[in-house]
PDB file of N, CA and C in Angstrom:
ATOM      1  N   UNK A   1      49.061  16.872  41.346  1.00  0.00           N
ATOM      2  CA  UNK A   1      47.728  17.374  41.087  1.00  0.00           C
ATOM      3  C   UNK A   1      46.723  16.340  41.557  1.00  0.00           C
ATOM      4  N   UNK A   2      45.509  16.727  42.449  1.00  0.00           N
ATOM      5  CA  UNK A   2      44.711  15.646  42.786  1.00  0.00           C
ATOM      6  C   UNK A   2      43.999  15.577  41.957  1.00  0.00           C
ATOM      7  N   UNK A   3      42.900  14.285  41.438  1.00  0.00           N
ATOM      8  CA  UNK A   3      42.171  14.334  40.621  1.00  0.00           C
ATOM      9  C   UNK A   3      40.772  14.691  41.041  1.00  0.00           C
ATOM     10  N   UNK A   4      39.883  15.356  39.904  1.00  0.00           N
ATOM     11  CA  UNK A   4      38.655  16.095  40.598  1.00  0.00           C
ATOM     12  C   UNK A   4      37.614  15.293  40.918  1.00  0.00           C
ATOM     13  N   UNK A   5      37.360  15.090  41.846  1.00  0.00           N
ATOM     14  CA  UNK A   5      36.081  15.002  42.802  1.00  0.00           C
ATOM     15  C   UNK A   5      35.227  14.015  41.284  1.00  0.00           C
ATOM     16  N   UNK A   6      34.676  12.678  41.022  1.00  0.00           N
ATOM     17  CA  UNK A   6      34.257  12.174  40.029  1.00  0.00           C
ATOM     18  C   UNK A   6      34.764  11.789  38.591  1.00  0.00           C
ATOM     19  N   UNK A   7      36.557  12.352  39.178  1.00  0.00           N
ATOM     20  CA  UNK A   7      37.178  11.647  38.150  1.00  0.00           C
ATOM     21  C   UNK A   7      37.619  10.316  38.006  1.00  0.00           C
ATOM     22  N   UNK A   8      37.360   9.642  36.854  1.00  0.00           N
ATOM     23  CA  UNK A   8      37.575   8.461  36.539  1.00  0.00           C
ATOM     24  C   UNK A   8      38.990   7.648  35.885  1.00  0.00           C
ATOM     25  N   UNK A   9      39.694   7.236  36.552  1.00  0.00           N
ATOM     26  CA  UNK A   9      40.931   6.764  36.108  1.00  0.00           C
ATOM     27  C   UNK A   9      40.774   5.441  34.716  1.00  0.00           C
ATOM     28  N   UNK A  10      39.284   4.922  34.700  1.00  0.00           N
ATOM     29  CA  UNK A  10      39.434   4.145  33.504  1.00  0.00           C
ATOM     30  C   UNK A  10      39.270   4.492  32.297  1.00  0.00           C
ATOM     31  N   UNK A  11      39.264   3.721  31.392  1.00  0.00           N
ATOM     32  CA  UNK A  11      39.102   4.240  30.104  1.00  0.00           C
ATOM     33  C   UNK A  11      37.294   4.716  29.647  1.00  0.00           C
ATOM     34  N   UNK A  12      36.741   4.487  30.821  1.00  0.00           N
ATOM     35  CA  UNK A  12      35.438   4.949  30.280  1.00  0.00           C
ATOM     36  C   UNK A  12      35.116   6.498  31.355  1.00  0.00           C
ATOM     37  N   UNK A  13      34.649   7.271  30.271  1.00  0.00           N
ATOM     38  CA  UNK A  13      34.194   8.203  30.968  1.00  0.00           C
ATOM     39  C   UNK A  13      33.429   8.897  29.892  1.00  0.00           C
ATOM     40  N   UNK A  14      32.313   9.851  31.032  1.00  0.00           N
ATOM     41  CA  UNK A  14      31.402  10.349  30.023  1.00  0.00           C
ATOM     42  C   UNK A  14      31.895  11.921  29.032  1.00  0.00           C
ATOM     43  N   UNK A  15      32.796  12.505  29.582  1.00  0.00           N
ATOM     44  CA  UNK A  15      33.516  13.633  29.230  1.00  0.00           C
ATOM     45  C   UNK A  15      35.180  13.491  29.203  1.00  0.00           C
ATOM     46  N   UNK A  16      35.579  14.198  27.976  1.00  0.00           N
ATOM     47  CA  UNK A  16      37.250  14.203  27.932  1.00  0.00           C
ATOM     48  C   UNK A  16      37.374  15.942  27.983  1.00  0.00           C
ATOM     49  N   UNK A  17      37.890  16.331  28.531  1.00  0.00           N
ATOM     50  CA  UNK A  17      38.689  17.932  28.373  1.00  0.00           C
ATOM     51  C   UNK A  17      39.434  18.029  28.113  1.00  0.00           C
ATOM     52  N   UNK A  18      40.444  18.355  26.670  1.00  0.00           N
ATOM     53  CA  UNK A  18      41.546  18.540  26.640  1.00  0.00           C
ATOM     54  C   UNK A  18      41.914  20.061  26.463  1.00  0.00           C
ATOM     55  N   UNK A  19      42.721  20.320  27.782  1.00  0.00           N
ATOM     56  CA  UNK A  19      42.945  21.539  27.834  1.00  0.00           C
ATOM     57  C   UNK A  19      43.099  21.950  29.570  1.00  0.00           C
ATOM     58  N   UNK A  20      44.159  21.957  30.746  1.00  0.00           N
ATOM     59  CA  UNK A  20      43.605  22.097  31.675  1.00  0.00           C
ATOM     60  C   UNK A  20      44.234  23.423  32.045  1.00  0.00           C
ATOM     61  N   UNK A  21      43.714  24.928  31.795  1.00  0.00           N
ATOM     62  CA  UNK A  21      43.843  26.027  31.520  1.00  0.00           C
ATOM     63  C   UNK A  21      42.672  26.603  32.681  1.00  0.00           C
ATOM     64  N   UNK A  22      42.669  27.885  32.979  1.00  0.00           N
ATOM     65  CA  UNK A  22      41.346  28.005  33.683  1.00  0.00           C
ATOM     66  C   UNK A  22      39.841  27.762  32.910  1.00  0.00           C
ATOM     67  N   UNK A  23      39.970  27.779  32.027  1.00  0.00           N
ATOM     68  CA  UNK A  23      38.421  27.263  31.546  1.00  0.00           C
ATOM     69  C   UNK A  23      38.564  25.889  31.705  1.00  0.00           C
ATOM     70  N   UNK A  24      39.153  25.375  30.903  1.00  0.00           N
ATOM     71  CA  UNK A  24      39.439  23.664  30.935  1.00  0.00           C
ATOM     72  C   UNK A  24      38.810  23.083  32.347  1.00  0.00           C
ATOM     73  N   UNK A  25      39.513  23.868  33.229  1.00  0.00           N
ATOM     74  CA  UNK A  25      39.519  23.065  34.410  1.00  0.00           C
ATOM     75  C   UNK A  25      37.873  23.249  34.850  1.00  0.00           C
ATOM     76  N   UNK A  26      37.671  24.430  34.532  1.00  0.00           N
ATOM     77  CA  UNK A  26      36.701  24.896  35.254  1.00  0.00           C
ATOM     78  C   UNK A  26      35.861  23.770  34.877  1.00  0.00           C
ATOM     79  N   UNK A  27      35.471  23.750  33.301  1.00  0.00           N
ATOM     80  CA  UNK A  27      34.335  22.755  32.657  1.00  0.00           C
ATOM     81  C   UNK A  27      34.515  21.497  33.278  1.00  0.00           C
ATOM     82  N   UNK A  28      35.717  21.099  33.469  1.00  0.00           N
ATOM     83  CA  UNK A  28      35.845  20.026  34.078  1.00  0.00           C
ATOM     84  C   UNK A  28      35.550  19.674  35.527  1.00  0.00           C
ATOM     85  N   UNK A  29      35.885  20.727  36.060  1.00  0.00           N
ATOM     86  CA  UNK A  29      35.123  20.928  37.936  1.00  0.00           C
ATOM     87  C   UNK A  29      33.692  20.724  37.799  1.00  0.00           C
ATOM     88  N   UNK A  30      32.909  21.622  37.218  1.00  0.00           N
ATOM     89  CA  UNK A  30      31.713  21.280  37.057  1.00  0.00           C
ATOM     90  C   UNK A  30      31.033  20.159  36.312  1.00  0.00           C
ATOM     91  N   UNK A  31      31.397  19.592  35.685  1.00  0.00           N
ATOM     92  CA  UNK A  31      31.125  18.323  35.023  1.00  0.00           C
ATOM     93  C   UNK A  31      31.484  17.175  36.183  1.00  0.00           C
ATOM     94  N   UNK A  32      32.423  17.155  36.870  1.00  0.00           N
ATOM     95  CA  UNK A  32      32.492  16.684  37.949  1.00  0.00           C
ATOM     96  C   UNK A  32      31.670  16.431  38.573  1.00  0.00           C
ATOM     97  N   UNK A  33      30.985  17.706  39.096  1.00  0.00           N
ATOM     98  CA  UNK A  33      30.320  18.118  40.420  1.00  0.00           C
ATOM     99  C   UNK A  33      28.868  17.627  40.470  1.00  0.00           C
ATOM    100  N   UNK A  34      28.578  17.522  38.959  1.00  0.00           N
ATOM    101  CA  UNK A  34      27.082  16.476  38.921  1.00  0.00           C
ATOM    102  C   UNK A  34      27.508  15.290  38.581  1.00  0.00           C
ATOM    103  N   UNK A  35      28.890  14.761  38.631  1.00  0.00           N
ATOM    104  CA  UNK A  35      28.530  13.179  38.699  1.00  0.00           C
ATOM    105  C   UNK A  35      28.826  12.705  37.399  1.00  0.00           C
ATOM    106  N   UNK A  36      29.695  13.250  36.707  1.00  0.00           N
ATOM    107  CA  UNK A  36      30.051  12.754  35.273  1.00  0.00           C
ATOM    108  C   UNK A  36      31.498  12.427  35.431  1.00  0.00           C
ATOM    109  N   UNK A  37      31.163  11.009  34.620  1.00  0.00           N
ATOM    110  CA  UNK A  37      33.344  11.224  34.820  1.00  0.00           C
ATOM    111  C   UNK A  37      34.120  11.471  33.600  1.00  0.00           C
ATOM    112  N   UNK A  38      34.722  12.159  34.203  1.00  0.00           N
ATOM    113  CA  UNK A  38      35.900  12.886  33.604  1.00  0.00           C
ATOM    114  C   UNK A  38      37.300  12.432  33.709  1.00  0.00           C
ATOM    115  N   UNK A  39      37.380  13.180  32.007  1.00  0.00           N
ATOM    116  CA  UNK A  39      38.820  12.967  32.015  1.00  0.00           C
ATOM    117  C   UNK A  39      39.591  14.374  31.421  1.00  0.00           C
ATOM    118  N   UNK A  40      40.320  14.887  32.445  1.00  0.00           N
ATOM    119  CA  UNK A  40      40.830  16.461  31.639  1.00  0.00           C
ATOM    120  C   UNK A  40      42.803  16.226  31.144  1.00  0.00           C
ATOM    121  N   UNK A  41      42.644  16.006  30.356  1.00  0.00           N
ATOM    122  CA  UNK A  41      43.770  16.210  29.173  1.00  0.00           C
ATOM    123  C   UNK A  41      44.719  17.212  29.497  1.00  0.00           C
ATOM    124  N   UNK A  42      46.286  17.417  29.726  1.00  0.00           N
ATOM    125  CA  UNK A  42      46.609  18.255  29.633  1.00  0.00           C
ATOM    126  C   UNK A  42      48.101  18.085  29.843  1.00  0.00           C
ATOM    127  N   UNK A  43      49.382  18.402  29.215  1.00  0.00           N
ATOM    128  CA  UNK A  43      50.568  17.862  28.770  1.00  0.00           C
ATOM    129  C   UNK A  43      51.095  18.606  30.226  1.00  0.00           C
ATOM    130  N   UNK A  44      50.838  20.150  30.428  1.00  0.00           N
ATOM    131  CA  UNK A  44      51.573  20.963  31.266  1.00  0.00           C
ATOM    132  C   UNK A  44      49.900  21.654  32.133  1.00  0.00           C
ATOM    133  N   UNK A  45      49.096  21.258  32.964  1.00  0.00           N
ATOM    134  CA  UNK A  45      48.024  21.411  33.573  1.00  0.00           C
ATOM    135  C   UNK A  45      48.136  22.957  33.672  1.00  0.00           C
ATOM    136  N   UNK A  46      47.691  23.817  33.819  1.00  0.00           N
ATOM    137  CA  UNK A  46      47.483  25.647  34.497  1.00  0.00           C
ATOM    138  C   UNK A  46      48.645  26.206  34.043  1.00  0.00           C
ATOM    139  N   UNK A  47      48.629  25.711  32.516  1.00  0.00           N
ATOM    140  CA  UNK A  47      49.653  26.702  32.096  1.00  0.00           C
ATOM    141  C   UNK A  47      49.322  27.203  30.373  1.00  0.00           C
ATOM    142  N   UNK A  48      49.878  27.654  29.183  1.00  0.00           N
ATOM    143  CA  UNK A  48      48.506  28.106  27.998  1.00  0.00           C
ATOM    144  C   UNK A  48      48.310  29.662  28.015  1.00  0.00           C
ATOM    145  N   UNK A  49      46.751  29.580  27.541  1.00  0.00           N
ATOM    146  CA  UNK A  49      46.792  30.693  27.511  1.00  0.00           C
ATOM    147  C   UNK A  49      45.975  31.407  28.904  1.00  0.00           C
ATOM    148  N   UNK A  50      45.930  30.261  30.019  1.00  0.00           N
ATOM    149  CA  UNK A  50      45.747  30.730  31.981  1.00  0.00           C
ATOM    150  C   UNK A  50      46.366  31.584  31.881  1.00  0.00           C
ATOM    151  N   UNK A  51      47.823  31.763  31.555  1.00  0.00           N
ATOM    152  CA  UNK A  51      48.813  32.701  32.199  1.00  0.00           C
ATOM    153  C   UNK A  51      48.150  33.845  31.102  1.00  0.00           C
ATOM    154  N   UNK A  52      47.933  34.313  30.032  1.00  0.00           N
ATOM    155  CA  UNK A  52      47.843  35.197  28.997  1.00  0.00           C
ATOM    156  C   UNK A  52      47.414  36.188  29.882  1.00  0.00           C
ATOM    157  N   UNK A  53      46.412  36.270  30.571  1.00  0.00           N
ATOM    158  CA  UNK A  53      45.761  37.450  31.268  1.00  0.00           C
ATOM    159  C   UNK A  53      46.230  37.695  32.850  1.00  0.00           C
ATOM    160  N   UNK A  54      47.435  36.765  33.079  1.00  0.00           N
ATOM    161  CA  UNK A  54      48.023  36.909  34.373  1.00  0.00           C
ATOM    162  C   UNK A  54      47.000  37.226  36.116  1.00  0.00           C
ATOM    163  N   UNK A  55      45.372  36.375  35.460  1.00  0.00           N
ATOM    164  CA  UNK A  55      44.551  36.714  36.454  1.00  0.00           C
ATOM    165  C   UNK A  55      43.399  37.543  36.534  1.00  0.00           C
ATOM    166  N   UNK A  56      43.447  38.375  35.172  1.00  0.00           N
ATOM    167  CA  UNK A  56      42.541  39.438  35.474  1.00  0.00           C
ATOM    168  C   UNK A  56      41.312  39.140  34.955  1.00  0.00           C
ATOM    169  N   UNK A  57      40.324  39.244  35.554  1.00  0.00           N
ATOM    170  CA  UNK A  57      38.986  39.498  34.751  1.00  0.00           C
ATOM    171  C   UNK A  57      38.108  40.395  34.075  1.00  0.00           C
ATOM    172  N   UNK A  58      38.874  41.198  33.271  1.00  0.00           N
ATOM    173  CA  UNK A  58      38.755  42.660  32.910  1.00  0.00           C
ATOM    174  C   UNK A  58      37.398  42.609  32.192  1.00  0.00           C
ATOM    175  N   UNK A  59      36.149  42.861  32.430  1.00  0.00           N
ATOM    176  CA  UNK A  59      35.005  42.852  31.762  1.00  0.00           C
ATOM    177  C   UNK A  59      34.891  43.584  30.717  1.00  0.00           C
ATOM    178  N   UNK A  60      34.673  44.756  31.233  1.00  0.00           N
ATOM    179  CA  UNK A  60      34.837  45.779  29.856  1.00  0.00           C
ATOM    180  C   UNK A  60      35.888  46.263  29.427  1.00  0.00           C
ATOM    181  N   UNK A  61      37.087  46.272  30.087  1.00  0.00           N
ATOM    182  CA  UNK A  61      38.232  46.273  29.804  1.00  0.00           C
ATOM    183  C   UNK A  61      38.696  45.917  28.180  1.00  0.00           C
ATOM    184  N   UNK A  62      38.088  44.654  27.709  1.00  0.00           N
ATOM    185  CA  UNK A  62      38.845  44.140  26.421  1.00  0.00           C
ATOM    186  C   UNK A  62      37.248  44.483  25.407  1.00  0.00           C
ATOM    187  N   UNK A  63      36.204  45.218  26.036  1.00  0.00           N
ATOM    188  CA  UNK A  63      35.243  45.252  24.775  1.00  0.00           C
ATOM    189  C   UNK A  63      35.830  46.171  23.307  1.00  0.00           C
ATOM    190  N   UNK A  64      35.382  45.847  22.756  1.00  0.00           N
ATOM    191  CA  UNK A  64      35.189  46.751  21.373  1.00  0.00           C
ATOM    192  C   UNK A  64      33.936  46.894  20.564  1.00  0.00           C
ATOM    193  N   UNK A  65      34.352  48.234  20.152  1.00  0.00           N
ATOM    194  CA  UNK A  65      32.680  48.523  19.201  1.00  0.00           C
ATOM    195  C   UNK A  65      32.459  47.562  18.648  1.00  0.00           C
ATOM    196  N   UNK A  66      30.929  47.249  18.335  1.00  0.00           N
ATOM    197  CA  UNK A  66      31.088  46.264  18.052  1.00  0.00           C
ATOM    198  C   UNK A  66      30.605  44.943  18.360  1.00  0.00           C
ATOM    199  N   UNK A  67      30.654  44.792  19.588  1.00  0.00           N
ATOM    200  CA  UNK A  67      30.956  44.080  19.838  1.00  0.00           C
ATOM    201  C   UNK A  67      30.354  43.432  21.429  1.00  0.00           C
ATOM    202  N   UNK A  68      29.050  44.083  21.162  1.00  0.00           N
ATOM    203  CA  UNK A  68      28.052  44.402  22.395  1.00  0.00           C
ATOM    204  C   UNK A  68      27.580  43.067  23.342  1.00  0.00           C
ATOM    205  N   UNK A  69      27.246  41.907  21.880  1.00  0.00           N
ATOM    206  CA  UNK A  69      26.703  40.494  22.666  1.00  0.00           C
ATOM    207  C   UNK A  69      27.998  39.636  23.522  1.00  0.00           C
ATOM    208  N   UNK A  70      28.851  40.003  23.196  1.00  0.00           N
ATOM    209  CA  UNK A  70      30.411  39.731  23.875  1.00  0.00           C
ATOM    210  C   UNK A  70      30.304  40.411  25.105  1.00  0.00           C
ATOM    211  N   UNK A  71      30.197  41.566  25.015  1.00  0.00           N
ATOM    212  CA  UNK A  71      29.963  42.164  26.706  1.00  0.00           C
ATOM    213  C   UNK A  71      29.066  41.460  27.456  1.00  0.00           C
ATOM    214  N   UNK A  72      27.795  41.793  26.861  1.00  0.00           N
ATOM    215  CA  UNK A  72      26.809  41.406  27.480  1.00  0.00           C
ATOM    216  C   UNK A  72      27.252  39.835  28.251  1.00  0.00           C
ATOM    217  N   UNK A  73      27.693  38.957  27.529  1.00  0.00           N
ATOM    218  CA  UNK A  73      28.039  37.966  27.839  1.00  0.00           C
ATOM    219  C   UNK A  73      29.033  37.481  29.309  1.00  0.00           C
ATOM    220  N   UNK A  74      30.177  38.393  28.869  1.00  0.00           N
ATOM    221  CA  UNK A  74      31.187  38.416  29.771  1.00  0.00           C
ATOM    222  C   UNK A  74      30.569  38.786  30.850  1.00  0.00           C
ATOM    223  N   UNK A  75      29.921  40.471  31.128  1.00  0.00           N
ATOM    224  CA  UNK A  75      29.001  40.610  32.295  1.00  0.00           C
ATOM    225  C   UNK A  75      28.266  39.883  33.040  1.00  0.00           C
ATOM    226  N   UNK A  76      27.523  38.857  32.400  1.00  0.00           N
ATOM    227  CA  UNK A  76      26.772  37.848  33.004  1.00  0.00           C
ATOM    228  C   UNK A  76      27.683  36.701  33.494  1.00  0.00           C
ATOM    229  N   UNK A  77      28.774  36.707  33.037  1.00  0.00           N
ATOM    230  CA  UNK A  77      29.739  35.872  33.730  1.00  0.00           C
ATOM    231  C   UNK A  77      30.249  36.184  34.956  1.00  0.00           C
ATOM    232  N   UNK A  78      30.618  37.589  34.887  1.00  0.00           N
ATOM    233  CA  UNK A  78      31.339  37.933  35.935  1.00  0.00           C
ATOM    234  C   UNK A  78      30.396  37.846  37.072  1.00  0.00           C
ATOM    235  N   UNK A  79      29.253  38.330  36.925  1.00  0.00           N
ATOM    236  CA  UNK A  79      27.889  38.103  37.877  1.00  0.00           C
ATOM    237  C   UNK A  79      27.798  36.894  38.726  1.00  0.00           C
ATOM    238  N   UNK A  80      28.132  35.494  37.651  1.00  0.00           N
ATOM    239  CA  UNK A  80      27.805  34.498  38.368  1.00  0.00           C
ATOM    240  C   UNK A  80      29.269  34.000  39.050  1.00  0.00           C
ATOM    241  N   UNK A  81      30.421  34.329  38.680  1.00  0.00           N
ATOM    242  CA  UNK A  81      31.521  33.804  38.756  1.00  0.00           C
ATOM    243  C   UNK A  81      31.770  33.690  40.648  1.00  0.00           C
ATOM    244  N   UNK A  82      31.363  34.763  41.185  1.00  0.00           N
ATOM    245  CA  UNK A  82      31.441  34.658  42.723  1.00  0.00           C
ATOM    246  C   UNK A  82      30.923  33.357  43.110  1.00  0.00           C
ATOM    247  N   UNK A  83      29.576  33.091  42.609  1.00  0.00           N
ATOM    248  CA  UNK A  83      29.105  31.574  42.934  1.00  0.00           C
ATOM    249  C   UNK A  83      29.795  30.434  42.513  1.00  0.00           C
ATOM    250  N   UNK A  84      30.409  30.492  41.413  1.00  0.00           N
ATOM    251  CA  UNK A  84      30.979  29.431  41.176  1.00  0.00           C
ATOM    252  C   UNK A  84      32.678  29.016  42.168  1.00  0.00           C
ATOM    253  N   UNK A  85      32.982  30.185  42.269  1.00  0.00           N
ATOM    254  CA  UNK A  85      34.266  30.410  43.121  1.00  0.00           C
ATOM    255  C   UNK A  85      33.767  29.549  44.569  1.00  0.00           C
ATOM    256  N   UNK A  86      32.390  29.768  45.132  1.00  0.00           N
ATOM    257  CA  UNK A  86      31.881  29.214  46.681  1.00  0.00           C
ATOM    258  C   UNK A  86      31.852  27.670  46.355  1.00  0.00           C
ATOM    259  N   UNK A  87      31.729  27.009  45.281  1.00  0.00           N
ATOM    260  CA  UNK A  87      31.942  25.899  44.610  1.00  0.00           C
ATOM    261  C   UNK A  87      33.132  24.854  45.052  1.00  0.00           C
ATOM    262  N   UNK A  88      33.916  26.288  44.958  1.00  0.00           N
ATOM    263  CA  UNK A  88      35.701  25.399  44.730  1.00  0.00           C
ATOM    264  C   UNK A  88      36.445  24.968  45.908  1.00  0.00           C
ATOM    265  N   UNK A  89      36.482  24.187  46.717  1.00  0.00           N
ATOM    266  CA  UNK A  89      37.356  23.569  47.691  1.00  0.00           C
ATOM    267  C   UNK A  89      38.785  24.966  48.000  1.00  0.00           C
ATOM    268  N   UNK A  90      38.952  25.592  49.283  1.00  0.00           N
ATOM    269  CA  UNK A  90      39.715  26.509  49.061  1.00  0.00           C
ATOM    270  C   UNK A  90      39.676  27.969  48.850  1.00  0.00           C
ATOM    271  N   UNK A  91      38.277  27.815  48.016  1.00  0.00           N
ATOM    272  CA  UNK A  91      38.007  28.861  47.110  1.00  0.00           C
ATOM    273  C   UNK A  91      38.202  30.651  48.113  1.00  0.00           C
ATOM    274  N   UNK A  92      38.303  30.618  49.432  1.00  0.00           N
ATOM    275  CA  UNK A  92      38.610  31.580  50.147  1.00  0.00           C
ATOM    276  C   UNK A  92      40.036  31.862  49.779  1.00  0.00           C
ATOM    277  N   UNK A  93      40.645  31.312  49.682  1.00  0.00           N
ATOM    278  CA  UNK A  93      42.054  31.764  49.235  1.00  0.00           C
ATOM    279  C   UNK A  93      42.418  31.993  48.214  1.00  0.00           C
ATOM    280  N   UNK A  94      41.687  32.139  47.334  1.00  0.00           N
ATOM    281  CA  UNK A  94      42.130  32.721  45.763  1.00  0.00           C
ATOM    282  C   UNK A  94      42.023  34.149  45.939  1.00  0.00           C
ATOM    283  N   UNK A  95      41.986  35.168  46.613  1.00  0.00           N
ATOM    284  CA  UNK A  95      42.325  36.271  46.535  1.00  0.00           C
ATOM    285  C   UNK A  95      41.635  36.967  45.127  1.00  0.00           C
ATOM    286  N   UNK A  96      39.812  36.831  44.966  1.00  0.00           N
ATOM    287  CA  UNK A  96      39.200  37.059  44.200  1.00  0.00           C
ATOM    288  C   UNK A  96      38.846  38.755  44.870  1.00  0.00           C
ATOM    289  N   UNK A  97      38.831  39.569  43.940  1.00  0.00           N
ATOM    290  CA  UNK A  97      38.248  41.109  44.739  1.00  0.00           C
ATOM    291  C   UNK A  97      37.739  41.018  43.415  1.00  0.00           C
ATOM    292  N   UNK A  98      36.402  42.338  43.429  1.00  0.00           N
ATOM    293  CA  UNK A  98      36.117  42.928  42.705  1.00  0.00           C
ATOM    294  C   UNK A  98      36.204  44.652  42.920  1.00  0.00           C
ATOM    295  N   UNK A  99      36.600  45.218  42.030  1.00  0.00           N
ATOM    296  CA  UNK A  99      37.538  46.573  42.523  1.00  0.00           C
ATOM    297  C   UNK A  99      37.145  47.295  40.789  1.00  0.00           C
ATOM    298  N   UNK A 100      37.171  48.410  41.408  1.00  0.00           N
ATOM    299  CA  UNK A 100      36.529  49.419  40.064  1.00  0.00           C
ATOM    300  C   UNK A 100      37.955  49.296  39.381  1.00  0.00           C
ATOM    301  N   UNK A 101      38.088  49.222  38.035  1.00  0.00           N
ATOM    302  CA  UNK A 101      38.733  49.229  36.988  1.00  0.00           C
ATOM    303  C   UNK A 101      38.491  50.896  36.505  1.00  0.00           C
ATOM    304  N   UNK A 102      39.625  51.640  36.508  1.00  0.00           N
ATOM    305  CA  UNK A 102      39.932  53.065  35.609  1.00  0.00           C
ATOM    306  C   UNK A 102      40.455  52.491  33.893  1.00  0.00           C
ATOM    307  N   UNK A 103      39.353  53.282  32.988  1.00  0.00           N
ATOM    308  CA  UNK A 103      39.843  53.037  31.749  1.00  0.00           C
ATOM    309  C   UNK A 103      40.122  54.017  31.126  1.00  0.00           C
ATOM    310  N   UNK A 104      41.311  54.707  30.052  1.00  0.00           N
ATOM    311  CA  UNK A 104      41.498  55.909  29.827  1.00  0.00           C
ATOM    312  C   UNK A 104      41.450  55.797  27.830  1.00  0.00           C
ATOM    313  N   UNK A 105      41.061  56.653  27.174  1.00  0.00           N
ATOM    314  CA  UNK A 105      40.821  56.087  25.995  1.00  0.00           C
ATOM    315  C   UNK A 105      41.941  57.501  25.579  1.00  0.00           C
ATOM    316  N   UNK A 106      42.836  57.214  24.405  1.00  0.00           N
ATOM    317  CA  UNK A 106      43.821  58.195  23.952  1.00  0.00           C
ATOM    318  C   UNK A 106      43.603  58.142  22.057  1.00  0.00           C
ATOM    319  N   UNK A 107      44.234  58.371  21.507  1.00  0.00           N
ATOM    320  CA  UNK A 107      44.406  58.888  19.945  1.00  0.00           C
ATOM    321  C   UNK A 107      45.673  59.231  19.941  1.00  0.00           C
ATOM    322  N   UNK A 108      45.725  59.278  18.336  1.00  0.00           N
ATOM    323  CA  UNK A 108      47.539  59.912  18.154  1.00  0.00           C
ATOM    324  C   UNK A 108      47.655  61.260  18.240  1.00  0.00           C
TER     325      UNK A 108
END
């Protein structure tokens, strides 16, 4: 694993992440990227609960009644997430689409 772009191998740094999962990392890429050093924590790196969703970014997919400022939220993520992807060294090869999601709602 290379270390990110402003990471600091000594014992001083201005941020610790423990956790290097896709959020983990992410906070940690960007904390990077203005110049903070970092240190991201992590026994087994991109592994947790990364794998739980096997990739997907299901927006409304996981809402519930309920549960509206959570959407709202996620939406505004997904919005910016393309930019942050132009960010990432590579980032053409992550095989990011955005593609209409079919949702079907059932009962017993």
């Amino acid at each position: 694993m290379r270390p990110l772009p402003g990471a600091d191998r000594s014992d001083r740094v201005d941020v610790a992440v423990i956790g290097a999962g896709v959020v983990g990392s992410a906070i940690a890429w960007e904390l990077a990227r203005t110049g903070r050093r970092v240190r991201l924590i992590d026994a087994a790196p991109g592994s947790g609960a990364t794998w739980a969703a096997g990739g997907m970014l299901g927006v409304a997919g996981e809402h519930r009644q309920g549960e509206e400022e959570a959407l709202a939220l996620a939406r505004a993520a997904a919005a910016v997430y393309p930019d942050f992807l132009a960010t990432l060294p590579g980032a053409d090869g992550v095989g990011y689409e955005t593609v209409p999601t079919l949702l079907l709602g059932v009962d017993g």
